[in-house]
N, C-alpha and C. Protein backbone atom coordinates (compact mmCIF):
# COMPACT_ATOMS: atom_id res chain seq x y z
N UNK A 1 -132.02 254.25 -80.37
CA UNK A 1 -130.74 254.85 -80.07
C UNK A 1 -130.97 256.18 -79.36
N UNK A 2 -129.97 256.46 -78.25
CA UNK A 2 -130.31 257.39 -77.36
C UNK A 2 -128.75 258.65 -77.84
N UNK A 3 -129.06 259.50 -78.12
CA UNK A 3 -127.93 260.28 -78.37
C UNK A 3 -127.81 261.64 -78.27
N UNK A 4 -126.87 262.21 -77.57
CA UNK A 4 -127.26 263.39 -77.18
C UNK A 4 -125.85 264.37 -76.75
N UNK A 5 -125.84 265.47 -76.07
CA UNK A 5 -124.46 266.20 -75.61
C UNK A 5 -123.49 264.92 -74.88
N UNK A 6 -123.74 264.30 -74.02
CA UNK A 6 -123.20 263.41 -73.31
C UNK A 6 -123.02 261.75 -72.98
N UNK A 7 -124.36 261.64 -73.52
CA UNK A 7 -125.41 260.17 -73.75
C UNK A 7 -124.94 259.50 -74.87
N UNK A 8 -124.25 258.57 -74.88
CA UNK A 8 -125.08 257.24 -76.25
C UNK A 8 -125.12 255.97 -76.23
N UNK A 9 -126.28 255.51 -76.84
CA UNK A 9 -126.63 254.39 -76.21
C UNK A 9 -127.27 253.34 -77.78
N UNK A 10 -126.51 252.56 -78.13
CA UNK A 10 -126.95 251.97 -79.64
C UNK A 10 -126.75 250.01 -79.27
N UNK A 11 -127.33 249.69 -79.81
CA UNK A 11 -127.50 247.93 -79.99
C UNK A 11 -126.82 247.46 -81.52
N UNK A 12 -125.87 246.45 -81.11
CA UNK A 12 -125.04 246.23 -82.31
C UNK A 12 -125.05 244.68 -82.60
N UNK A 13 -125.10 243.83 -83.89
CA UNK A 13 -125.02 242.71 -83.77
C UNK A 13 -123.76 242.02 -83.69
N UNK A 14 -122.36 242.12 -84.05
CA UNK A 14 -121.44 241.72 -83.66
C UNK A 14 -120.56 242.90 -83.33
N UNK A 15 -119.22 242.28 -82.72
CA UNK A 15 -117.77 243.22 -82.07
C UNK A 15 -117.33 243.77 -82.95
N UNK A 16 -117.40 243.77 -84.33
CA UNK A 16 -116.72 244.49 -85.18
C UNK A 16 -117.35 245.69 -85.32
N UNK A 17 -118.75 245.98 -85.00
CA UNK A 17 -119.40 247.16 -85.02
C UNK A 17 -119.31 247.83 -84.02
N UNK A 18 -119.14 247.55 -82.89
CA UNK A 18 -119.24 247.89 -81.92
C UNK A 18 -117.72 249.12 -81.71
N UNK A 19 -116.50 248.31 -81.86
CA UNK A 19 -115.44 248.71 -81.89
C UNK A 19 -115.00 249.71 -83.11
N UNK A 20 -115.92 249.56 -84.07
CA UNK A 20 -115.96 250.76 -85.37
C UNK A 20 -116.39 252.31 -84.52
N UNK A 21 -117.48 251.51 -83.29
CA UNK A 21 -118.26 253.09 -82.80
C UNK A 21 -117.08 253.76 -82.31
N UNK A 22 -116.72 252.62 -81.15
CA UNK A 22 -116.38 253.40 -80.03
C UNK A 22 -115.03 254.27 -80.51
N UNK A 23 -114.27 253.61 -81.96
CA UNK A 23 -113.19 254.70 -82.28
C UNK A 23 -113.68 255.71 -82.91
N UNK A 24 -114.66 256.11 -83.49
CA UNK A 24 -116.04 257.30 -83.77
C UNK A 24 -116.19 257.97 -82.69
N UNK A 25 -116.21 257.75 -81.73
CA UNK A 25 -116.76 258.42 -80.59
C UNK A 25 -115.46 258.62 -79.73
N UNK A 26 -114.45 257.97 -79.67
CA UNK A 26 -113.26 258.65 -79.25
C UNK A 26 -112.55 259.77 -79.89
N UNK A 27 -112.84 259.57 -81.41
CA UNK A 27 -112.74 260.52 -82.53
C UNK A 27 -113.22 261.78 -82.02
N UNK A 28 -114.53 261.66 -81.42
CA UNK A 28 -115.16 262.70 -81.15
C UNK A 28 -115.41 263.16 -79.59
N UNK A 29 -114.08 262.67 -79.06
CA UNK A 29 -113.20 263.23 -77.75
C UNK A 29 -114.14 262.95 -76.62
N UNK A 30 -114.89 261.74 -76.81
CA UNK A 30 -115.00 260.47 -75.52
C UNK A 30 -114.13 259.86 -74.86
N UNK A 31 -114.26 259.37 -73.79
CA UNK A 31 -113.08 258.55 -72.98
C UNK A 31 -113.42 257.05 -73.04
N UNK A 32 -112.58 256.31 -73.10
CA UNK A 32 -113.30 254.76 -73.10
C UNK A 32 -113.48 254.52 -71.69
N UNK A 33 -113.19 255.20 -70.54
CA UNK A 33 -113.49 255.27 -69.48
C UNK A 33 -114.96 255.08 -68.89
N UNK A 34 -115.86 256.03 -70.26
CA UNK A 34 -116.98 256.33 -69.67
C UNK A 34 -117.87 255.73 -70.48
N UNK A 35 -117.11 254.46 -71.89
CA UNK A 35 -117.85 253.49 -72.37
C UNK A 35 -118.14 252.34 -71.69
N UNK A 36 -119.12 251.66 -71.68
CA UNK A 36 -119.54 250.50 -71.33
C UNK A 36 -120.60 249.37 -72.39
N UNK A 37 -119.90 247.99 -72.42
CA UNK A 37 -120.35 247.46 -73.06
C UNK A 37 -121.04 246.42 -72.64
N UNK A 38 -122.46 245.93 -73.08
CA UNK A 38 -123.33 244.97 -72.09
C UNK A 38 -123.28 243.79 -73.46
N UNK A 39 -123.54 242.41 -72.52
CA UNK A 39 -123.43 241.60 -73.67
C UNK A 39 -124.11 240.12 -72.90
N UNK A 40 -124.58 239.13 -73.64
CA UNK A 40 -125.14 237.72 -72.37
C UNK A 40 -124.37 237.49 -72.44
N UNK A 41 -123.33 236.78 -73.06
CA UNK A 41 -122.28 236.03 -73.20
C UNK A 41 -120.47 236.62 -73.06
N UNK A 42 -119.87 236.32 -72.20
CA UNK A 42 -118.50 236.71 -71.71
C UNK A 42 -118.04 236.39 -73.76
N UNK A 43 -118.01 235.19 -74.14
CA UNK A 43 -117.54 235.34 -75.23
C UNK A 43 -117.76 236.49 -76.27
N UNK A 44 -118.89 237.09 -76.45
CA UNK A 44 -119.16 237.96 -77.09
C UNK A 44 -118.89 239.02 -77.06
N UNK A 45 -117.66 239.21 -76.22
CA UNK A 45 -116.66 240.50 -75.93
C UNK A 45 -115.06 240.06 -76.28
N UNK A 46 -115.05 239.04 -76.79
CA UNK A 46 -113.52 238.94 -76.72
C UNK A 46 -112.42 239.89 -77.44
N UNK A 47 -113.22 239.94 -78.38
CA UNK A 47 -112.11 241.59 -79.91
C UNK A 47 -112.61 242.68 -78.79
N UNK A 48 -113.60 243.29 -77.86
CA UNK A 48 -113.85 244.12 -77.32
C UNK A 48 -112.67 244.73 -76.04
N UNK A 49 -112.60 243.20 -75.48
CA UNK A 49 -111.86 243.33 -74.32
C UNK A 49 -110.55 243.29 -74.70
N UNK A 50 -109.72 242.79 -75.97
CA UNK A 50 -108.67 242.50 -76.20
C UNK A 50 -107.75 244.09 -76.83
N UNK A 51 -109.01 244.90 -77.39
CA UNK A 51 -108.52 246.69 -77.89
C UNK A 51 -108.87 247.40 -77.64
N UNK A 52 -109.75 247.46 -76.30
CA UNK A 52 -110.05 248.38 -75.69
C UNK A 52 -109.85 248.39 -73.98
N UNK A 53 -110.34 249.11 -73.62
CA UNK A 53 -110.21 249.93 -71.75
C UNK A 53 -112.10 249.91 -71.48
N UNK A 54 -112.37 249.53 -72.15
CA UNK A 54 -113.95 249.97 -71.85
C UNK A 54 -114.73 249.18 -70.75
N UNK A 55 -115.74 249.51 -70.18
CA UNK A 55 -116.31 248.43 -69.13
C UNK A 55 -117.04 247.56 -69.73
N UNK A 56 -116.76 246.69 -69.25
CA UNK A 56 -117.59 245.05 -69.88
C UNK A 56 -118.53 244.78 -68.98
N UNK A 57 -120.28 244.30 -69.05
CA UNK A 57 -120.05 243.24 -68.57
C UNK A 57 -121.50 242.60 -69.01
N UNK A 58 -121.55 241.40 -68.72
CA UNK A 58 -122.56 239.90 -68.78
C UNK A 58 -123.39 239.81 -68.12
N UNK A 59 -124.03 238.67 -68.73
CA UNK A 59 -124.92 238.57 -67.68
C UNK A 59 -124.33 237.31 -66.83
N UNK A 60 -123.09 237.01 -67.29
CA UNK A 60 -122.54 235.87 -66.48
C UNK A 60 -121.43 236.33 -66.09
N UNK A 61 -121.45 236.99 -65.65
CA UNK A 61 -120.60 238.04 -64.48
C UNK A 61 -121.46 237.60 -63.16
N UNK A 62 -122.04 237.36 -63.10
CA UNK A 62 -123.31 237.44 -61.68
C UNK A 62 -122.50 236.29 -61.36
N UNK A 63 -122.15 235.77 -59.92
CA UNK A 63 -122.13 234.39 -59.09
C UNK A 63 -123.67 234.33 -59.11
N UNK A 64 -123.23 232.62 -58.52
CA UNK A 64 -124.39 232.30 -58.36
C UNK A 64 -125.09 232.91 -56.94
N UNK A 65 -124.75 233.59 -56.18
CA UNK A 65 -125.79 234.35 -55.02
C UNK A 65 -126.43 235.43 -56.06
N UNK A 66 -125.97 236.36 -56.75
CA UNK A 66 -126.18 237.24 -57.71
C UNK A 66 -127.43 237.07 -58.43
N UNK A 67 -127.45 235.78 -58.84
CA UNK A 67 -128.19 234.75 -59.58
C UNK A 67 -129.26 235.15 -58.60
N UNK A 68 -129.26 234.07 -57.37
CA UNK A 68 -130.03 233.80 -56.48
C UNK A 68 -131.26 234.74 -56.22
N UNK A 69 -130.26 235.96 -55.67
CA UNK A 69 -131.06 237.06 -54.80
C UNK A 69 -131.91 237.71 -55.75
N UNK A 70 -131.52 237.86 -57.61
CA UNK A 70 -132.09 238.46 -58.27
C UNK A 70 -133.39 237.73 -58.79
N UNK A 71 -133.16 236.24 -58.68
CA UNK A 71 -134.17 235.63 -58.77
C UNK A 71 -135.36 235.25 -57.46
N UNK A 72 -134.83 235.80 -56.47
CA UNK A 72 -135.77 235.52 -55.17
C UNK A 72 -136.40 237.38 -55.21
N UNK A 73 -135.79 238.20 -55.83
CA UNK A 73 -136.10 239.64 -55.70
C UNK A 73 -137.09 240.06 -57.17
N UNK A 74 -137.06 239.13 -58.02
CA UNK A 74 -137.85 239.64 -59.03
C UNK A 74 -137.27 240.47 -59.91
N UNK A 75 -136.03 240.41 -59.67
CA UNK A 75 -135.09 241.90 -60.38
C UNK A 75 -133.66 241.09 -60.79
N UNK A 76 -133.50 241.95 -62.22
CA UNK A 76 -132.64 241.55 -63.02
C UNK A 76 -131.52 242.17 -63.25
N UNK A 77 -130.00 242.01 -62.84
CA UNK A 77 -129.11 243.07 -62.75
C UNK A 77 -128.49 243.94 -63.82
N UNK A 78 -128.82 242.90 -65.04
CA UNK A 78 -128.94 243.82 -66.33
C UNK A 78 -129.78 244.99 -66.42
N UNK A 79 -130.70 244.32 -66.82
CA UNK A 79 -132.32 245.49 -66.30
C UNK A 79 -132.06 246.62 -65.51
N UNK A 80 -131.68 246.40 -64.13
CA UNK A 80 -131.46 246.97 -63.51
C UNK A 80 -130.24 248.20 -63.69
N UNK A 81 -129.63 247.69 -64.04
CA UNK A 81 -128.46 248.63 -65.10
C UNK A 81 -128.62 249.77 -65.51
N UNK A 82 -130.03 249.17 -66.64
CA UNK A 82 -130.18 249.81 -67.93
C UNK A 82 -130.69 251.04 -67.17
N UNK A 83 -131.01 250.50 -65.93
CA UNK A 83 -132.52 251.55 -65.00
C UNK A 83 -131.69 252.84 -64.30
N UNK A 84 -130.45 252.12 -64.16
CA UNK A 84 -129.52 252.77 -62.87
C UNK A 84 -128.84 253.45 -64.34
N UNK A 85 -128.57 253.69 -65.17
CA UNK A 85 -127.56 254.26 -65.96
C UNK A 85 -128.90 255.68 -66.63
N UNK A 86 -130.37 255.69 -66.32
CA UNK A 86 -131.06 256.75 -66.54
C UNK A 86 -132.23 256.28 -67.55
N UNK A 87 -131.89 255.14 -67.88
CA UNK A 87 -133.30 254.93 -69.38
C UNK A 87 -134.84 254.77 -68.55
N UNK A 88 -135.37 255.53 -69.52
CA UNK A 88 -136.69 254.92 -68.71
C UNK A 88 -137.58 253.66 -68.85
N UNK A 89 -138.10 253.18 -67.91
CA UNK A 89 -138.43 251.50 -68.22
C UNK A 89 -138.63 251.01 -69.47
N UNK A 90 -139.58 251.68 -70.16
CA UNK A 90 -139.67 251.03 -71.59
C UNK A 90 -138.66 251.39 -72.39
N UNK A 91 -137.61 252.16 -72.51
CA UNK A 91 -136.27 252.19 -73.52
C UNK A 91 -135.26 251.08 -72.42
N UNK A 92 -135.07 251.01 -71.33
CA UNK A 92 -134.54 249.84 -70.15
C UNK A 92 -134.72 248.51 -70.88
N UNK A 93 -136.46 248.31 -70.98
CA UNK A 93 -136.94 247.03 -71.50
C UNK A 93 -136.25 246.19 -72.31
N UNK A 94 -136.33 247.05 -73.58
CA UNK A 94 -135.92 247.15 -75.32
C UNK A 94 -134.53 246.89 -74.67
N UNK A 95 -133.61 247.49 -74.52
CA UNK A 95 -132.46 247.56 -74.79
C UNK A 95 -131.68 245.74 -73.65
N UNK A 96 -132.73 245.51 -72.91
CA UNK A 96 -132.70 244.37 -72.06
C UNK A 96 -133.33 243.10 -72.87
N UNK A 97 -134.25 243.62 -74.03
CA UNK A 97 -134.53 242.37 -74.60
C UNK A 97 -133.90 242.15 -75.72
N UNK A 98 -132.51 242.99 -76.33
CA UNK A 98 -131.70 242.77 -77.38
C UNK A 98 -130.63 242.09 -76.98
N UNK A 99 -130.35 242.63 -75.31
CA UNK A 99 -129.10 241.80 -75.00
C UNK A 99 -129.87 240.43 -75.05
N UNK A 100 -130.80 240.26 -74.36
CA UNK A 100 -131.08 238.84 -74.03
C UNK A 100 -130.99 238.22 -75.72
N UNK A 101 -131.68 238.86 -76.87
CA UNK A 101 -131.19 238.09 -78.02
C UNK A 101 -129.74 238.30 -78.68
N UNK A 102 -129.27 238.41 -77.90
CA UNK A 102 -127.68 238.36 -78.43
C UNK A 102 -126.43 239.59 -78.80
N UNK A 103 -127.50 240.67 -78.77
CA UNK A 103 -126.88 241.87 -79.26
C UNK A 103 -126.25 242.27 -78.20
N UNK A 104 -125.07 243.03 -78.41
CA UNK A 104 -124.50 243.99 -77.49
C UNK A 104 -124.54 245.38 -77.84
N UNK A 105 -124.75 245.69 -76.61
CA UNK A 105 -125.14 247.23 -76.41
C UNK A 105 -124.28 248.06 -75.88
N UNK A 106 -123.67 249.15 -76.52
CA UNK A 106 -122.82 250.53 -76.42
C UNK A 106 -123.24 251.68 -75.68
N UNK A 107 -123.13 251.73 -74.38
CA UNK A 107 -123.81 252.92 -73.48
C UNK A 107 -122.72 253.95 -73.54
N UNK A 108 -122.93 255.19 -73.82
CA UNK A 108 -121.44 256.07 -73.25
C UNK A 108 -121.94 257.01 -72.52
N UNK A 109 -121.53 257.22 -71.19
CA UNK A 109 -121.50 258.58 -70.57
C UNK A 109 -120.75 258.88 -69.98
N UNK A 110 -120.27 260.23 -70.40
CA UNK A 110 -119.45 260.99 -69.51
C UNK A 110 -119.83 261.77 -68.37
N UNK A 111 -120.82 261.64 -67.52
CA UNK A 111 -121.63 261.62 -66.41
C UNK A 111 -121.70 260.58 -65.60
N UNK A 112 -121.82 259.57 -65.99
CA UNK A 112 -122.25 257.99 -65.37
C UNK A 112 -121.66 257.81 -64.35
């Protein structure tokens, strides 16, 4: 877990935890604006997307060119995410090999 003045970043096993944070952290005068929630499965956001404003997304969000190019490029747009939102490769990794087992992950920045 990454946590800091602006930063947070935690792995949760189901939506009910997830949605416990993010009213914790609105509590503590975050915007759901600047939450984002990563997940493999579109289903595994449904209580997420249904009470909140927060950004979603999957790994099946990608079309299939998405698919394609990331698989002809060696690069993964999750991954890539984790890379583009500031983690460094090995906290990127980790947090890319929880989604892949099922967990969803709570990034917040009010920078991002």
């Amino acid at each position: 877990m990454t946590n800091n003045k602006n930063t947070f970043i935690q792995a949760y096993d189901v939506q009910a935890e997830v949605l416990h944070k993010i009213s914790e952290l609105k509590a503590q005068g975050y915007n759901e604006e600047d939450m984002y929630v990563i997940a493999k499965h579109d289903d595994q956001l449904s209580m997420v997307q249904g009470q909140t404003d927060v950004h979603l997304n999957t790994q099946e969000d990608d079309n299939f060119m998405g698919k394609f190019k990331s698989f002809i490029s060696g690069e993964d747009s999750t991954r890539d995410a984790f890379t583009q939102m500031g983690l460094g490769s090995g906290e990127a990794d980790e947090y890319y090999r929880q989604v892949e087992n099922g967990k969803l992950v709570l990034y917040v920045n009010s920078d991002y």
